[in-house]
C-alpha atoms as a PDB file:
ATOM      1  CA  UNK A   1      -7.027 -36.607   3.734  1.00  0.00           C
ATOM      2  CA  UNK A   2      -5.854 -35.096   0.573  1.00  0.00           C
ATOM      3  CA  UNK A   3      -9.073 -32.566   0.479  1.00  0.00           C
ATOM      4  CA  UNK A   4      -7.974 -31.680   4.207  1.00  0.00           C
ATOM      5  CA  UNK A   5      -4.250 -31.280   2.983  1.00  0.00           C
ATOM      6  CA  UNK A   6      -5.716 -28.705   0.453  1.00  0.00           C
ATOM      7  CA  UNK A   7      -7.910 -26.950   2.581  1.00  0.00           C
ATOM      8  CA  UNK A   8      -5.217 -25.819   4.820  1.00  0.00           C
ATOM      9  CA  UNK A   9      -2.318 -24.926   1.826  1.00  0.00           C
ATOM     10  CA  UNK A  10      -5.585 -22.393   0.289  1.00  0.00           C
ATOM     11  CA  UNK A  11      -5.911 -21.207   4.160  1.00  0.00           C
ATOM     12  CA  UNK A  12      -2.377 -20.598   4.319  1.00  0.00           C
ATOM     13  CA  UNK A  13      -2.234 -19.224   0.334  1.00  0.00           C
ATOM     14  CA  UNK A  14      -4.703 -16.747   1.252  1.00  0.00           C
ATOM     15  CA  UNK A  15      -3.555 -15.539   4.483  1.00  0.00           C
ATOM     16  CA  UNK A  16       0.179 -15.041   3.511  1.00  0.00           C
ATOM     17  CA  UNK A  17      -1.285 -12.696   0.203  1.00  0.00           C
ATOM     18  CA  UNK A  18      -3.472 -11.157   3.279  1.00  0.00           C
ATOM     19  CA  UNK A  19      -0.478 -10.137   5.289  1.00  0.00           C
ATOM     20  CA  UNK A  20       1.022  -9.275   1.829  1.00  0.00           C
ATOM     21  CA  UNK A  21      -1.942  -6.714   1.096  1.00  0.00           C
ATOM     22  CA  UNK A  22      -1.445  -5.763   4.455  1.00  0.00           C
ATOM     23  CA  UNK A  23       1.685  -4.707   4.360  1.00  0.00           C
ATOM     24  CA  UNK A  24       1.417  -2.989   0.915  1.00  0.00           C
ATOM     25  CA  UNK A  25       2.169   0.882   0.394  1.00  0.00           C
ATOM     26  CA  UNK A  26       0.261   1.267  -2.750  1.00  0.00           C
ATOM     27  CA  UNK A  27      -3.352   0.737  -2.489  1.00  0.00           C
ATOM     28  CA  UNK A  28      -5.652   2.713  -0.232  1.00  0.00           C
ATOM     29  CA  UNK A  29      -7.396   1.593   2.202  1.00  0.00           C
ATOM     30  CA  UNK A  30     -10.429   0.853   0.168  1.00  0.00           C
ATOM     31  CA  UNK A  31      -8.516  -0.398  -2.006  1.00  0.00           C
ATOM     32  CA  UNK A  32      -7.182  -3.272   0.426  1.00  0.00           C
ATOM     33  CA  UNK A  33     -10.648  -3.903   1.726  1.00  0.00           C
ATOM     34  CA  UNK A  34     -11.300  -4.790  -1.969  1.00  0.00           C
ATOM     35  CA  UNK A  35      -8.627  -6.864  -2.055  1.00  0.00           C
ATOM     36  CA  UNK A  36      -9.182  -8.444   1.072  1.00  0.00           C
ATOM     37  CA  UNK A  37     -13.043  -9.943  -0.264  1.00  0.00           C
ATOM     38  CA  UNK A  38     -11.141 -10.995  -3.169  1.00  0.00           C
ATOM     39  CA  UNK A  39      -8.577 -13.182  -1.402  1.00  0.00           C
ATOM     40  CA  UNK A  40     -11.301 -14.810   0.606  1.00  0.00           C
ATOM     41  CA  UNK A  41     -14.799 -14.780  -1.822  1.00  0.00           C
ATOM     42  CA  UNK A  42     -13.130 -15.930  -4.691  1.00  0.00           C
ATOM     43  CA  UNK A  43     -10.474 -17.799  -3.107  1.00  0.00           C
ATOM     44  CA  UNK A  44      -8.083 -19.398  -5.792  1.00  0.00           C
ATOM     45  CA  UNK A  45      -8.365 -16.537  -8.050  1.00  0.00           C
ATOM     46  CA  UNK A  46      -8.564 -13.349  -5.686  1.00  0.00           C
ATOM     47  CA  UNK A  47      -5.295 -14.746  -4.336  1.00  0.00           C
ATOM     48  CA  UNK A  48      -3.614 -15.159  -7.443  1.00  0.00           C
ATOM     49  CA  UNK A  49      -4.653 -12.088  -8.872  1.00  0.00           C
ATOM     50  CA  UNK A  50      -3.505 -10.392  -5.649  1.00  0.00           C
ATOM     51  CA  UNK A  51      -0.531 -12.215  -5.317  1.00  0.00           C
ATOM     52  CA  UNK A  52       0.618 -10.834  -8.989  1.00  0.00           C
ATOM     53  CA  UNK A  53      -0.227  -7.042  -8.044  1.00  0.00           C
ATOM     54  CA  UNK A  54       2.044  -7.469  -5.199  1.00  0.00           C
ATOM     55  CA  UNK A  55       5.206  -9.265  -7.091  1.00  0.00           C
ATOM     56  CA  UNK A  56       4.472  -6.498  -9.678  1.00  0.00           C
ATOM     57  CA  UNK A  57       4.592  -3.894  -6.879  1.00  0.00           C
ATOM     58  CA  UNK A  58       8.187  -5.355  -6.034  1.00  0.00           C
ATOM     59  CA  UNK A  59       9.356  -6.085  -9.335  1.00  0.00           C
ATOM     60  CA  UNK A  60       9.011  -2.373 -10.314  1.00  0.00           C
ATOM     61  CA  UNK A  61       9.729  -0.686  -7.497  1.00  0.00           C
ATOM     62  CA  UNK A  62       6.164   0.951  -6.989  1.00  0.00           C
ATOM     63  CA  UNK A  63       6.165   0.526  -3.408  1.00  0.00           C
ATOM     64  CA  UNK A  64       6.357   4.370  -3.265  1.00  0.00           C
ATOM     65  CA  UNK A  65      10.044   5.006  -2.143  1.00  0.00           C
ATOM     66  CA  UNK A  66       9.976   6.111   1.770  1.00  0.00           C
ATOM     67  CA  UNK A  67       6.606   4.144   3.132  1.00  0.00           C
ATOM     68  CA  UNK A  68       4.937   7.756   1.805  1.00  0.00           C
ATOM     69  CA  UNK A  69       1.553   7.437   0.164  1.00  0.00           C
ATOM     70  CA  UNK A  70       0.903   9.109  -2.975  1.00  0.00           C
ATOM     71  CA  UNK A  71      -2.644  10.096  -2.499  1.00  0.00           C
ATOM     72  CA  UNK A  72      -2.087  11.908   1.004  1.00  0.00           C
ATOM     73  CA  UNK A  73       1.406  13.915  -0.476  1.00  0.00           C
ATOM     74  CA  UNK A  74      -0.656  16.686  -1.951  1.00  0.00           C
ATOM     75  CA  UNK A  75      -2.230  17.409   0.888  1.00  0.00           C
ATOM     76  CA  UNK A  76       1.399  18.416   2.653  1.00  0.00           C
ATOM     77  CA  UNK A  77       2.480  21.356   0.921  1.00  0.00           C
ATOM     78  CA  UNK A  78       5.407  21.839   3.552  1.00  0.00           C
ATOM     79  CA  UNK A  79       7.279  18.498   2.675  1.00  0.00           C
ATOM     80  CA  UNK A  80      10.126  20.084   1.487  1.00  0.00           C
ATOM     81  CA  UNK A  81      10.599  22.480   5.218  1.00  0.00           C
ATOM     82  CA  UNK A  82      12.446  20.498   8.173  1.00  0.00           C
ATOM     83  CA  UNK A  83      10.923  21.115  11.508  1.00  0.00           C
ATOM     84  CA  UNK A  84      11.776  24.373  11.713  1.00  0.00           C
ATOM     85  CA  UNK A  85      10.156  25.805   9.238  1.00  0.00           C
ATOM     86  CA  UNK A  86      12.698  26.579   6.757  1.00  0.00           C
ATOM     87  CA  UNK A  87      11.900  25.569   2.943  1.00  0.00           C
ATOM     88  CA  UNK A  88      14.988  23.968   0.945  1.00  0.00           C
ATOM     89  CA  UNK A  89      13.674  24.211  -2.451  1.00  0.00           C
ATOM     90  CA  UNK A  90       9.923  23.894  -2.845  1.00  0.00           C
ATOM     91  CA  UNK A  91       9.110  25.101  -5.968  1.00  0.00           C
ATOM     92  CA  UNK A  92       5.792  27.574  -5.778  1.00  0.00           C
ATOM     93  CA  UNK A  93       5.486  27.220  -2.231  1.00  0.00           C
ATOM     94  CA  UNK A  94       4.322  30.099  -0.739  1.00  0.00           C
ATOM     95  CA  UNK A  95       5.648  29.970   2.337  1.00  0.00           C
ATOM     96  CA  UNK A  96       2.566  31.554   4.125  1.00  0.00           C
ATOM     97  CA  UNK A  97       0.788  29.289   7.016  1.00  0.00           C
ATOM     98  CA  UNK A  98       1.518  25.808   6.724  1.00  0.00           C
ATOM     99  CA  UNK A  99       2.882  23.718   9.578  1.00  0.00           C
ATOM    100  CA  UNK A 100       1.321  25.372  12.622  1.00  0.00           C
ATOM    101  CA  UNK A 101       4.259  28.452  12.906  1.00  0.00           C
END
């Protein structure tokens, strides 16, 4: 009964850090996939060290602001425009071609 009874808290452990990873703003997408063999290969340890990336993500505030991704914000050099196309402070953008006008 007591090996049942711990069966199910590690199932429930390592699908709560799942949804956790899930819901993360940090890692990539190949990251999480990491992350996600971790929680469930090595389960006691891939969910603890997972667990402590994630209370580390909230503790310092690396959760990258506004849901944003830092990896894909290079590739928008038009961040700074609104919809219409105006630019409200970029500095060294261009202003030549970006944003389908």
């Amino acid at each position: 009964m007591l090996l049942l009874a711990l069966g199910f808290l590690l199932i429930l452990v390592n699908a709560a850090v799942t949804v956790g990873v899930v819901r993360s703003t940090v890692h990539e997408p190949a990251q999480k996939v990491f992350q996600f063999l971790l929680i469930w290969l090595v389960p006691i340890i891939g969910a603890g060290i997972s667990w402590y990336v994630l209370r580390e993500e909230v503790r310092t505030g690396t959760s990258r602001g506004g849901g944003g991704n830092e990896y894909l914000h290079w590739n928008y050099p038009d961040r700074n425009e609104d919809r219409s196309g105006h630019d409200h402070g970029s500095a060294g953008h261009d202003g030549g071609g970006h944003g389908g006008h």
